[in-house]
C-alpha atoms as a PDB file:
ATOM      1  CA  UNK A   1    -135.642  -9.831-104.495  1.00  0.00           C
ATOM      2  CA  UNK A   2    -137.419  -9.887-101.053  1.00  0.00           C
ATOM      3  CA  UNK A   3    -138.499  -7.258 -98.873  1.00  0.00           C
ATOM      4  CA  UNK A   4    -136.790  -6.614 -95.980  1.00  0.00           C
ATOM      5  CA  UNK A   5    -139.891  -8.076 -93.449  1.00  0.00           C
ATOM      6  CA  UNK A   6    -140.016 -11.165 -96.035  1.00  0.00           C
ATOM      7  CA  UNK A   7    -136.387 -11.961 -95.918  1.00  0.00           C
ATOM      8  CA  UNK A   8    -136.513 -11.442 -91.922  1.00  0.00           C
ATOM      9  CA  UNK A   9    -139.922 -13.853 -92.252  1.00  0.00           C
ATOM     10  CA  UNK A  10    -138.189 -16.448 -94.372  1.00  0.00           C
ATOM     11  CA  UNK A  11    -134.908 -15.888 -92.130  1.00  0.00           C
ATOM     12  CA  UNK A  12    -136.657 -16.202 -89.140  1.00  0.00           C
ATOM     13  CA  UNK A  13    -135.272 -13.371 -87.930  1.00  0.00           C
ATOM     14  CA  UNK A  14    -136.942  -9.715 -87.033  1.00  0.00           C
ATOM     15  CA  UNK A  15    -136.842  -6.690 -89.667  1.00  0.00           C
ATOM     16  CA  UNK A  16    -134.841  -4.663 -86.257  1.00  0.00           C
ATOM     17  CA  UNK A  17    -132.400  -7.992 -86.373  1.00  0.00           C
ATOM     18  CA  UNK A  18    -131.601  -7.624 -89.865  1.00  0.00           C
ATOM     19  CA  UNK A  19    -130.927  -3.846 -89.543  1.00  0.00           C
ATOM     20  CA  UNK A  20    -128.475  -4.432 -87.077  1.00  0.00           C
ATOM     21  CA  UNK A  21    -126.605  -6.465 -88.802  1.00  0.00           C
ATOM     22  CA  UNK A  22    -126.704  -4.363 -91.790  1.00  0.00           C
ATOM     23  CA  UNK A  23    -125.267  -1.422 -89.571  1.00  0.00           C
ATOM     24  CA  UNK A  24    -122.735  -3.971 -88.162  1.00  0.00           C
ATOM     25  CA  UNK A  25    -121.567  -5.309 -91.551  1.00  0.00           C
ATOM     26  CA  UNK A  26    -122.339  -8.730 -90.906  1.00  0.00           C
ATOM     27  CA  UNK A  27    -125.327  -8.854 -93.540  1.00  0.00           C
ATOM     28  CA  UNK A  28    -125.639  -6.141 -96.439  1.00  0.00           C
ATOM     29  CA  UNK A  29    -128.938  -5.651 -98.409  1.00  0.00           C
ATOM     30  CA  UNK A  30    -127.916  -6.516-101.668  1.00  0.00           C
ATOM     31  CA  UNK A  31    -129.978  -3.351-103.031  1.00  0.00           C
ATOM     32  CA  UNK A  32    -131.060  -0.145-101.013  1.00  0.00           C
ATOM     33  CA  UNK A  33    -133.896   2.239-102.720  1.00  0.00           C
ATOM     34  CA  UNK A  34    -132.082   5.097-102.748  1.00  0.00           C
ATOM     35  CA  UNK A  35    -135.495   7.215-102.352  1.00  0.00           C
ATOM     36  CA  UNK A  36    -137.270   5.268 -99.970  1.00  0.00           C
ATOM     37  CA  UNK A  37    -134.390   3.591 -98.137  1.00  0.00           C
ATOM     38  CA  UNK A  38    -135.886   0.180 -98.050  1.00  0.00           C
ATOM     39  CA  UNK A  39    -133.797  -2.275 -98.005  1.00  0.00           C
ATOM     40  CA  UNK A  40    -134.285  -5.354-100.370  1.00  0.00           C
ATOM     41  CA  UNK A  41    -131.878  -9.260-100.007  1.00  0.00           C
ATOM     42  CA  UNK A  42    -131.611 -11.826-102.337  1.00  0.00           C
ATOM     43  CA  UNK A  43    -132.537 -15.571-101.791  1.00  0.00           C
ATOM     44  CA  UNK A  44    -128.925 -16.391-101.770  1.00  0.00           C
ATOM     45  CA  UNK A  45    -128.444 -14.083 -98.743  1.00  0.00           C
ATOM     46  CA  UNK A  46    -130.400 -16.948 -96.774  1.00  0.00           C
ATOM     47  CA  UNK A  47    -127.350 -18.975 -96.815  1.00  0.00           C
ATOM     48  CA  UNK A  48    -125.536 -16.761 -94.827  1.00  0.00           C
ATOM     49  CA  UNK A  49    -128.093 -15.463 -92.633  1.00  0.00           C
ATOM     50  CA  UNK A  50    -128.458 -19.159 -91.649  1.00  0.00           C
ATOM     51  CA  UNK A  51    -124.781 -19.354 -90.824  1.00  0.00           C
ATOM     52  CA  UNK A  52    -124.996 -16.291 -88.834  1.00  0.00           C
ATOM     53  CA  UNK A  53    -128.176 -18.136 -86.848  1.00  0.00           C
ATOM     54  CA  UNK A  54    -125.931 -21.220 -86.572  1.00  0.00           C
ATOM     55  CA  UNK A  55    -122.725 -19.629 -85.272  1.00  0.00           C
ATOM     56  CA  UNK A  56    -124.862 -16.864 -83.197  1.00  0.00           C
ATOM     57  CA  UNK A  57    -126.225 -20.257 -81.292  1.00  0.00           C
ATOM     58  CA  UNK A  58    -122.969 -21.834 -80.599  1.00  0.00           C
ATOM     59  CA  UNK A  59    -122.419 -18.422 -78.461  1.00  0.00           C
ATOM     60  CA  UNK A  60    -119.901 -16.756 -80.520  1.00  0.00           C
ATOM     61  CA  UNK A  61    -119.953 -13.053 -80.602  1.00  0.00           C
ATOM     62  CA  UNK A  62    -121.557 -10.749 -83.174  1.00  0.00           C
ATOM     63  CA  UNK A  63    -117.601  -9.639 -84.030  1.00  0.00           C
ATOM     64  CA  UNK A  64    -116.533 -13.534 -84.256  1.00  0.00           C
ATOM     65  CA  UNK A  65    -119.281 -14.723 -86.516  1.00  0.00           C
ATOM     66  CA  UNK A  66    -118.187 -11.781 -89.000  1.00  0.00           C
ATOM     67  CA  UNK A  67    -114.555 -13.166 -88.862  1.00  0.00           C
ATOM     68  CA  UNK A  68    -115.466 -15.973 -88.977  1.00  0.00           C
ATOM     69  CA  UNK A  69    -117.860 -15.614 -92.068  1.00  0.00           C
ATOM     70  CA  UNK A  70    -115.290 -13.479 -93.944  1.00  0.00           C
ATOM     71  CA  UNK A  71    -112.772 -15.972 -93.851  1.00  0.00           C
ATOM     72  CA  UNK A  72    -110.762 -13.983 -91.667  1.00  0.00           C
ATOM     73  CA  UNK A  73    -110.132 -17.112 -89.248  1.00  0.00           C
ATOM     74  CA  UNK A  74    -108.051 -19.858 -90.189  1.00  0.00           C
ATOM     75  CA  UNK A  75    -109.475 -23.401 -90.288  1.00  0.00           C
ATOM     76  CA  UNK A  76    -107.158 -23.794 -86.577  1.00  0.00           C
ATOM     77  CA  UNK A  77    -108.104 -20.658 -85.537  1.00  0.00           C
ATOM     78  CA  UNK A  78    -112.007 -21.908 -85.670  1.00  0.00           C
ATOM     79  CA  UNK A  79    -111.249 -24.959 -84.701  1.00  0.00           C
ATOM     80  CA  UNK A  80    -109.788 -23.673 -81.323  1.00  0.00           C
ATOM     81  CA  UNK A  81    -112.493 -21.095 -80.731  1.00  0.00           C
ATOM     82  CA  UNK A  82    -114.466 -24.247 -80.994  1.00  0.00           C
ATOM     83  CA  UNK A  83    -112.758 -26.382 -78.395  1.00  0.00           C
ATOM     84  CA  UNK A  84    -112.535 -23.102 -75.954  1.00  0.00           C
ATOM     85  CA  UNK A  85    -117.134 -22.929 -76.328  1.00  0.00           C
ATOM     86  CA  UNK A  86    -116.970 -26.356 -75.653  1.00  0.00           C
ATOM     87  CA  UNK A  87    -114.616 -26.382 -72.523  1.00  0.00           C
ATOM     88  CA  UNK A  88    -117.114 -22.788 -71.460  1.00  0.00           C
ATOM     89  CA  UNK A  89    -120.462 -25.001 -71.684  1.00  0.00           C
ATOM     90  CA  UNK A  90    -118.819 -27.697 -69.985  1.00  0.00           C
ATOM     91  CA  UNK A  91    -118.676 -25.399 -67.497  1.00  0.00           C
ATOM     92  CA  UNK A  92    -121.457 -24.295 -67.644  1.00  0.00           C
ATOM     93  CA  UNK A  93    -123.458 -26.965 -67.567  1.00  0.00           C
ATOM     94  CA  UNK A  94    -121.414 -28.081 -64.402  1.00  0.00           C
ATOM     95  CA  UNK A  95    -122.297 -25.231 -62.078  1.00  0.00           C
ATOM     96  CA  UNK A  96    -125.965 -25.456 -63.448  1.00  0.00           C
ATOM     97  CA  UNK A  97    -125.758 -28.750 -62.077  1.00  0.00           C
ATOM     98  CA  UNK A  98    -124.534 -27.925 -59.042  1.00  0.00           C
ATOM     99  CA  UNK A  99    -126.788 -24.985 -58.641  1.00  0.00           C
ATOM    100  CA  UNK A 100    -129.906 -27.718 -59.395  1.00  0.00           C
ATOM    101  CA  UNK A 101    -128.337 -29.612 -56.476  1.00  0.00           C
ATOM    102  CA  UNK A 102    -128.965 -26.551 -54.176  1.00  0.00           C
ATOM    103  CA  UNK A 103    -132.425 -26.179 -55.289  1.00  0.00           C
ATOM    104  CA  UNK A 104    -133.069 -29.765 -54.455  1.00  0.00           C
ATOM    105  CA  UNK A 105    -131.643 -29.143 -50.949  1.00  0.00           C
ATOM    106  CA  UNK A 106    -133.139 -25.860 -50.232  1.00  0.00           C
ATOM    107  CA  UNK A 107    -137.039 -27.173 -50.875  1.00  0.00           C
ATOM    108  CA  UNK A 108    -135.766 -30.293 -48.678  1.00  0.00           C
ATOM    109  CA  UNK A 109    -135.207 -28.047 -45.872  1.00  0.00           C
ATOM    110  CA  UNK A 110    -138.471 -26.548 -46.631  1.00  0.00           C
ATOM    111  CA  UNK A 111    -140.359 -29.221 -46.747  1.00  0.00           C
ATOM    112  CA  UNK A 112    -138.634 -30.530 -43.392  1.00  0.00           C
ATOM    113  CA  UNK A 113    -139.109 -27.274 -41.494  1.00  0.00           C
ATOM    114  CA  UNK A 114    -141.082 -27.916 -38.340  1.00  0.00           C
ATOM    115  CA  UNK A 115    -141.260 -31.667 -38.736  1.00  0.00           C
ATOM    116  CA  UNK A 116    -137.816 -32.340 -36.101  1.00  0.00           C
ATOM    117  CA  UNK A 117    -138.866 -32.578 -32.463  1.00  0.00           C
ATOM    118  CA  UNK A 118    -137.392 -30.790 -30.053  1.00  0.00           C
ATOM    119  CA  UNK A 119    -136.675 -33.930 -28.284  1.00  0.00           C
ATOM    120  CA  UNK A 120    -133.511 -34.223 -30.801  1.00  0.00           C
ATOM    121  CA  UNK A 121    -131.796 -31.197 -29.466  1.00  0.00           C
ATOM    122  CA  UNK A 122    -129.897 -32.003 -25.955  1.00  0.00           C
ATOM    123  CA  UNK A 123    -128.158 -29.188 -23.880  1.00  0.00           C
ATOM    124  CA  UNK A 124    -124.546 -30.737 -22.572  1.00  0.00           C
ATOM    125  CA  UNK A 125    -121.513 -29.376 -21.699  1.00  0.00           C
ATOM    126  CA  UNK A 126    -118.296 -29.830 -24.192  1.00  0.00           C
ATOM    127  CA  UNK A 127    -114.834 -31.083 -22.767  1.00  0.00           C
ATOM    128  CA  UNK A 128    -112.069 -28.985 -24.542  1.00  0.00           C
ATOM    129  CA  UNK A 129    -110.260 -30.957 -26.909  1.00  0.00           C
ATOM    130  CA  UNK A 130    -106.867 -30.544 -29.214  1.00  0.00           C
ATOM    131  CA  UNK A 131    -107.060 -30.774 -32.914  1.00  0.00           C
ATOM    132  CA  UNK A 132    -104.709 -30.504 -35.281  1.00  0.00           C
ATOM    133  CA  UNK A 133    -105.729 -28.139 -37.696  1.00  0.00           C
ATOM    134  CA  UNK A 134    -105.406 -25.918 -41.517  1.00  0.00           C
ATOM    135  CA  UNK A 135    -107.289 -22.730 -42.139  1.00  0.00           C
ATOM    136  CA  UNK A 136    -109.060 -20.986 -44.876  1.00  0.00           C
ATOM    137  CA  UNK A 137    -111.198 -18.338 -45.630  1.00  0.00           C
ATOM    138  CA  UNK A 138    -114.842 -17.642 -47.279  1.00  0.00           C
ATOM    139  CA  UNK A 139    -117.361 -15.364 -47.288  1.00  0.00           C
ATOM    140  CA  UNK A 140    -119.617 -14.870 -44.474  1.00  0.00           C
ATOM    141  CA  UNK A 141    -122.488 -14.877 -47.415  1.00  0.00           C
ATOM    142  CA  UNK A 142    -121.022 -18.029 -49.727  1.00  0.00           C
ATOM    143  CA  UNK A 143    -124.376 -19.802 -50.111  1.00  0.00           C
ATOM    144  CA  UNK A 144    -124.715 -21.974 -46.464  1.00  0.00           C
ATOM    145  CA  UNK A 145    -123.472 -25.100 -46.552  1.00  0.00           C
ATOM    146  CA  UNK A 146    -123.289 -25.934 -50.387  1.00  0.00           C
ATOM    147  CA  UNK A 147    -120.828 -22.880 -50.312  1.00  0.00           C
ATOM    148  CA  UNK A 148    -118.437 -23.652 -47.375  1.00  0.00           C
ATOM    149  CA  UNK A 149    -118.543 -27.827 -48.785  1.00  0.00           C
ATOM    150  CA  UNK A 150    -116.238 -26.903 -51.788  1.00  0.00           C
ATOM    151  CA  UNK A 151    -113.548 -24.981 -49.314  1.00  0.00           C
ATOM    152  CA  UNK A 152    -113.442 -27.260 -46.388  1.00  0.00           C
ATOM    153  CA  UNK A 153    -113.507 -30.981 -48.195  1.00  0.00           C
ATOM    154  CA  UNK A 154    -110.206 -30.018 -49.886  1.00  0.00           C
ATOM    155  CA  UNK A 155    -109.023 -28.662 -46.370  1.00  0.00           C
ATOM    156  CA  UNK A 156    -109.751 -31.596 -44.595  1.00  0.00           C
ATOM    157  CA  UNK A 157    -107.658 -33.821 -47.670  1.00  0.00           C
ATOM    158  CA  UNK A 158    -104.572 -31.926 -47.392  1.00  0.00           C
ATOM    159  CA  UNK A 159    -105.277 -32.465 -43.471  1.00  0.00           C
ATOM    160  CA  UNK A 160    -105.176 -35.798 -43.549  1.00  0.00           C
ATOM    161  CA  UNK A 161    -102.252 -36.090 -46.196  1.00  0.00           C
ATOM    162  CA  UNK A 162    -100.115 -34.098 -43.838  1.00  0.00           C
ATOM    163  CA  UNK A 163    -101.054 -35.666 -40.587  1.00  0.00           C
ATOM    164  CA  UNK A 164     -99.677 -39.299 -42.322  1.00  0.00           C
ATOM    165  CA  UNK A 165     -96.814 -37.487 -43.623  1.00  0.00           C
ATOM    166  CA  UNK A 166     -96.331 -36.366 -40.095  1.00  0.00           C
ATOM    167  CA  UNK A 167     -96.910 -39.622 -38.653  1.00  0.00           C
ATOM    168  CA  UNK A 168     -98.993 -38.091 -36.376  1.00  0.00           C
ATOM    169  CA  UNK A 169    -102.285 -40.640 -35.952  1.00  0.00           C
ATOM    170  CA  UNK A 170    -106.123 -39.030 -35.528  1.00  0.00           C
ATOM    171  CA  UNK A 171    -107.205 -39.990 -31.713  1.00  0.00           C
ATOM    172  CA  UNK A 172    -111.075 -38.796 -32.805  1.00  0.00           C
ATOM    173  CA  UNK A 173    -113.007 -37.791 -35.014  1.00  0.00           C
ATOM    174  CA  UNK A 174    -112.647 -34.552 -36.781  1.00  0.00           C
ATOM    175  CA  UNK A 175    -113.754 -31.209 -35.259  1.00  0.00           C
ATOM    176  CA  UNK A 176    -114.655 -28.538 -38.188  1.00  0.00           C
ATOM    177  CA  UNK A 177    -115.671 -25.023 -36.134  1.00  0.00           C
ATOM    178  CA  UNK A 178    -116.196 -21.256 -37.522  1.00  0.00           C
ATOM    179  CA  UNK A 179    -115.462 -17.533 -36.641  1.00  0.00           C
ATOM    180  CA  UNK A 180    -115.365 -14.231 -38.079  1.00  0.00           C
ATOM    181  CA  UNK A 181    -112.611 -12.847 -39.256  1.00  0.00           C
ATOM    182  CA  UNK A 182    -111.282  -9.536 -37.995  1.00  0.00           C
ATOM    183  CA  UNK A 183    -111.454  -6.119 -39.754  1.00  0.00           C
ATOM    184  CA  UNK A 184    -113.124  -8.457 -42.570  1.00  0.00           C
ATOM    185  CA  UNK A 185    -116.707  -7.943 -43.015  1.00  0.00           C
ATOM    186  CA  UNK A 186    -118.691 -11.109 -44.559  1.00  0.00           C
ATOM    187  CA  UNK A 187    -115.995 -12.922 -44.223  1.00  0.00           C
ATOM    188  CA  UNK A 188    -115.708 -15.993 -42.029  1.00  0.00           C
ATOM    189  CA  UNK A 189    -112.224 -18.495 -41.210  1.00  0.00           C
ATOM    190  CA  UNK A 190    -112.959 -22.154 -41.402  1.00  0.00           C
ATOM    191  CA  UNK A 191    -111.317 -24.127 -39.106  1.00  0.00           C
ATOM    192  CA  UNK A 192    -110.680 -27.965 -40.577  1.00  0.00           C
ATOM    193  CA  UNK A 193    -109.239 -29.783 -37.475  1.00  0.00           C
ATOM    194  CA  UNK A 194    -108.560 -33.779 -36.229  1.00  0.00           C
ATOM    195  CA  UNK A 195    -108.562 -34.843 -33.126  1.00  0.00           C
ATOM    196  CA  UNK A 196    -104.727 -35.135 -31.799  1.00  0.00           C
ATOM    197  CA  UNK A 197    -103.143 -35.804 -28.784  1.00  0.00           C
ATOM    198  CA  UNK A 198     -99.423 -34.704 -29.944  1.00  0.00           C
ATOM    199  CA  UNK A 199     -98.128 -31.146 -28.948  1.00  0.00           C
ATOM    200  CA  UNK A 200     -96.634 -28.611 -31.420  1.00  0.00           C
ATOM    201  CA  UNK A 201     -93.708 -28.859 -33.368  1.00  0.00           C
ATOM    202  CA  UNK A 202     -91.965 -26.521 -36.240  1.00  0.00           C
ATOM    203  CA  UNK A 203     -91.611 -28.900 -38.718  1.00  0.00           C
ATOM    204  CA  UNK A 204     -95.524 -29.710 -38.715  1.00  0.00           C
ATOM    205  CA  UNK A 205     -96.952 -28.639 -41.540  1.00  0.00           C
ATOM    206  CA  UNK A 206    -100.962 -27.557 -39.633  1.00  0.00           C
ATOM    207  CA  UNK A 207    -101.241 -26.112 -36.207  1.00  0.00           C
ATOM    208  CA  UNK A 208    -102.039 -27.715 -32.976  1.00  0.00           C
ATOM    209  CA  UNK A 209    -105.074 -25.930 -31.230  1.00  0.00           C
ATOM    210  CA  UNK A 210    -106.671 -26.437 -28.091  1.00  0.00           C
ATOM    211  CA  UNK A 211    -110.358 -25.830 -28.330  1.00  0.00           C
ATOM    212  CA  UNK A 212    -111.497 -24.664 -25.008  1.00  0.00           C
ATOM    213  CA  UNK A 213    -114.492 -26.267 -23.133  1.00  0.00           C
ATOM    214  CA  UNK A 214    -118.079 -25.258 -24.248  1.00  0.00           C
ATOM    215  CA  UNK A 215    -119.732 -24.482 -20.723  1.00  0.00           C
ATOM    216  CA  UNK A 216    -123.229 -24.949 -22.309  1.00  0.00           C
ATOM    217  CA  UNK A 217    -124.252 -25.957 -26.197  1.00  0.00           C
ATOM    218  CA  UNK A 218    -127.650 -26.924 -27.413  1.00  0.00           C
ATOM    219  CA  UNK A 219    -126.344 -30.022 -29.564  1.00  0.00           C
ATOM    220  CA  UNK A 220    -128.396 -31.624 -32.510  1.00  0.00           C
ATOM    221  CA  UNK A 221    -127.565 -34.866 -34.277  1.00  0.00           C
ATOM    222  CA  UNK A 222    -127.594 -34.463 -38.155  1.00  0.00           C
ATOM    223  CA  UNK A 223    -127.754 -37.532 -40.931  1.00  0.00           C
ATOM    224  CA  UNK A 224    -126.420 -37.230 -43.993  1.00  0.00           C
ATOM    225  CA  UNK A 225    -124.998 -35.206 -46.389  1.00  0.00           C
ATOM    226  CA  UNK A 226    -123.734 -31.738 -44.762  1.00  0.00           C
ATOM    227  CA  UNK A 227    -125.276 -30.145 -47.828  1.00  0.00           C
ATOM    228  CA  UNK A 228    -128.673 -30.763 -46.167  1.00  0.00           C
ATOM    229  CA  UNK A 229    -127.801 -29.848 -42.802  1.00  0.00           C
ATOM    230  CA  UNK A 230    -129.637 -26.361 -42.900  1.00  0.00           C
ATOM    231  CA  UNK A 231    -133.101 -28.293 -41.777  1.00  0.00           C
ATOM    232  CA  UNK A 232    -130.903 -29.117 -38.236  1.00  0.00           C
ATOM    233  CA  UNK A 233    -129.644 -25.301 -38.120  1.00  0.00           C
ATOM    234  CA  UNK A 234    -133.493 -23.786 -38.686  1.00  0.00           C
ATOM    235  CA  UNK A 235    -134.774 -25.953 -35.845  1.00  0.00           C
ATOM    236  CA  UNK A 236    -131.854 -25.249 -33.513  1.00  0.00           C
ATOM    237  CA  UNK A 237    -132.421 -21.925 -33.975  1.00  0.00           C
ATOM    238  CA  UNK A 238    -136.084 -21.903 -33.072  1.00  0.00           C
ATOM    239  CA  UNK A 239    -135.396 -23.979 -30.376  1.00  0.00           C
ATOM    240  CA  UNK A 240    -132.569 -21.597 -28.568  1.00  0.00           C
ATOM    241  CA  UNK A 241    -135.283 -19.219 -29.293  1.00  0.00           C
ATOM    242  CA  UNK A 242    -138.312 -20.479 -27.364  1.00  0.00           C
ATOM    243  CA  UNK A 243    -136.348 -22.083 -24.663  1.00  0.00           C
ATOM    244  CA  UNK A 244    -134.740 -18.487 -23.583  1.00  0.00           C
ATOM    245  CA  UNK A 245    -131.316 -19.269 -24.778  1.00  0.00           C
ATOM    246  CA  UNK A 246    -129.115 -16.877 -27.196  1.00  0.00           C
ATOM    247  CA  UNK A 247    -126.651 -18.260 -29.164  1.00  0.00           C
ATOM    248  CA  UNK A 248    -122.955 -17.035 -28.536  1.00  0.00           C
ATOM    249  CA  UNK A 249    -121.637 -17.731 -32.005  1.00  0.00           C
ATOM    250  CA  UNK A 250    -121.546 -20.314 -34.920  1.00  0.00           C
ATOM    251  CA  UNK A 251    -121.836 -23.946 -34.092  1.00  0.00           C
ATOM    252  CA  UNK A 252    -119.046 -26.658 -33.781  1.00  0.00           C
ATOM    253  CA  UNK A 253    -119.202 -29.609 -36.223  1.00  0.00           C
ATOM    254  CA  UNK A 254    -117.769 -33.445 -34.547  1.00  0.00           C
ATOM    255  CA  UNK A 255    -118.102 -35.922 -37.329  1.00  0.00           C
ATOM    256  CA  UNK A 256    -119.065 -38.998 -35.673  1.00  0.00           C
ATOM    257  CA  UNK A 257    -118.839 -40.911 -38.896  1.00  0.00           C
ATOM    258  CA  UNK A 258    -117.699 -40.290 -42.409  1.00  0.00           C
ATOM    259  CA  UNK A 259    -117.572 -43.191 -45.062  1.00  0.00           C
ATOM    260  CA  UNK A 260    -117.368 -42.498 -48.476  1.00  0.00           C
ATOM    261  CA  UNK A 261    -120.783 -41.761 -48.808  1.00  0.00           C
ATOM    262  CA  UNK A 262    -121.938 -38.432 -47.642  1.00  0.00           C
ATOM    263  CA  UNK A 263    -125.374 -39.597 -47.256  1.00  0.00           C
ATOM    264  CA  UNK A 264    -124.492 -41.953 -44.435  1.00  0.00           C
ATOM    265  CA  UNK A 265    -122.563 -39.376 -42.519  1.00  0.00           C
ATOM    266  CA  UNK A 266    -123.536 -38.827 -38.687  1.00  0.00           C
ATOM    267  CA  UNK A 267    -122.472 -35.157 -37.409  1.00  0.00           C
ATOM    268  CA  UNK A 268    -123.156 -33.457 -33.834  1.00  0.00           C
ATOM    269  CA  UNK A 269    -123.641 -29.669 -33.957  1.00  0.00           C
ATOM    270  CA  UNK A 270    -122.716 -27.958 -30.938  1.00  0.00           C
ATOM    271  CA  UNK A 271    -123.575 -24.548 -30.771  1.00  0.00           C
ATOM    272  CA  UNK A 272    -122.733 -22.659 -27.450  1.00  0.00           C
ATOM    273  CA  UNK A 273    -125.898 -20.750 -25.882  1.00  0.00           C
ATOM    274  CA  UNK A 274    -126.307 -18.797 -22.956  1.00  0.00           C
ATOM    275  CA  UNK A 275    -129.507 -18.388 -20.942  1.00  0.00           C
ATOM    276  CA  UNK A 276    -130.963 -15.193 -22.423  1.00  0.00           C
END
């Protein structure tokens, strides 16, 4: 027989751990003093302790591992808990992967703040332009860039799948721009649009919009992945700043070019300012 803090130091497990699971069920003493109360295993109760460890690690639940070591699970029963852990750390490991890629991008911007020169940033006016368009709808707070790259990529597919379906041909390069939306707090409508020069018809599946001119918009040049763009947003913003401009609302996006690597991409921001 072993103690109850030498079975939890054999067990690798603490003396509080082992009382748990003695309160759950899922590990009895196999003899309690009935005038002290301690609590006292066998070496064979290692086996299943171990199995509790083992199952515990996989992430099953407390409750499962009990079913599971009673036998109350079939062999397909286990077998598709099994598959469903693996399809949830799939998962898992996916959006940690993603989130790693936002790290990566964040201390890029932060290591590239200050270093643009204001000699990249032109003032111009922008002609108004038609675009054939599809909407959707995020929040105002989804994470920058990395957030609104997930919503607007699949926009911008469908897009394009319609416009050919349409037969209606691009006559530019595509125009991506922003706004709130009404009576909806943190939330903002994303506007994925081509450059058309058709008019609107019922049986189109987008809209046709016609963007108005942009009077005056401090304009930056950005390379490379929109993911990373936030480095060109920071120094726009300082520059509006110290110049005596305000901005009057979130900036246009012209893709210049877009081949299959976003790396190589070459976007104009065009955010409209006002003299302040």
């Amino acid at each position: 027989m072993f103690s109850i803090g030498d079975f939890a130091r054999h067990g690798r497990v603490s003396v509080r751990m082992l009382r748990h699971y003695d309160a759950i069920g899922l590990l009895r003493p196999a003899r309690v003093d009935p005038d002290s109360g301690y609590r006292f295993y066998e070496a064979g109760q290692l086996a299943r302790l171990n199995r509790v460890i083992a199952l515990k690690d996989l992430g099953f639940t407390l409750h499962q591992v009990r079913s599971i070591l009673d036998e109350r699970v079939s062999v397909e029963e286990l077998r598709g808990m099994l598959r469903l852990r693996r399809a949830e750390l799939a998962a898992t490991v996916a959006a940690d992967a993603l989130r790693l890629a936002r790290v990566e991008a964040r201390l890029r911007t932060i290591e590239a703040e200050g270093r643009m020169s204001a000699d990249d940033i032109v003032v111009k006016r922008i002609p108004a332009v038609r675009v054939a368009e599809l909407t959707a709808t995020t929040p105002a707070n989804a994470d920058g860039p990395e957030g609104i790259g997930p919503i607007i990529d699949p926009l911008y597919d469908e897009l394009c799948r319609r416009l050919e379906a349409a037969g209606v041909a691009p006559t530019g390069p595509g125009i991506a721009y922003y706004e709130a939306a009404p009576d909806q707090d943190d939330t903002v409508v994303i506007h994925a649009g081509m450059t058309v020069a058709t008019g609107p018809r019922a049986e189109f599946g987008f809209a046709i919009v016609d963007l108005p001119e942009i009077e005056c918009a401090a304009t930056y040049v950005h390379r490379g992945s929109m993911d990373n763009v936030m480095a060109g947003v920071q120094a726009m913003a300082r520059w509006i700043d110290a110049n005596g401009y305000r901005s009057l609302g979130y900036a246009r996006e012209l893709y210049l070019e877009c081949p299959d690597d976003p790396e190589e991409w070459v976007t104009e921001l065009q955010e409209p300012i006002a003299a302040g």
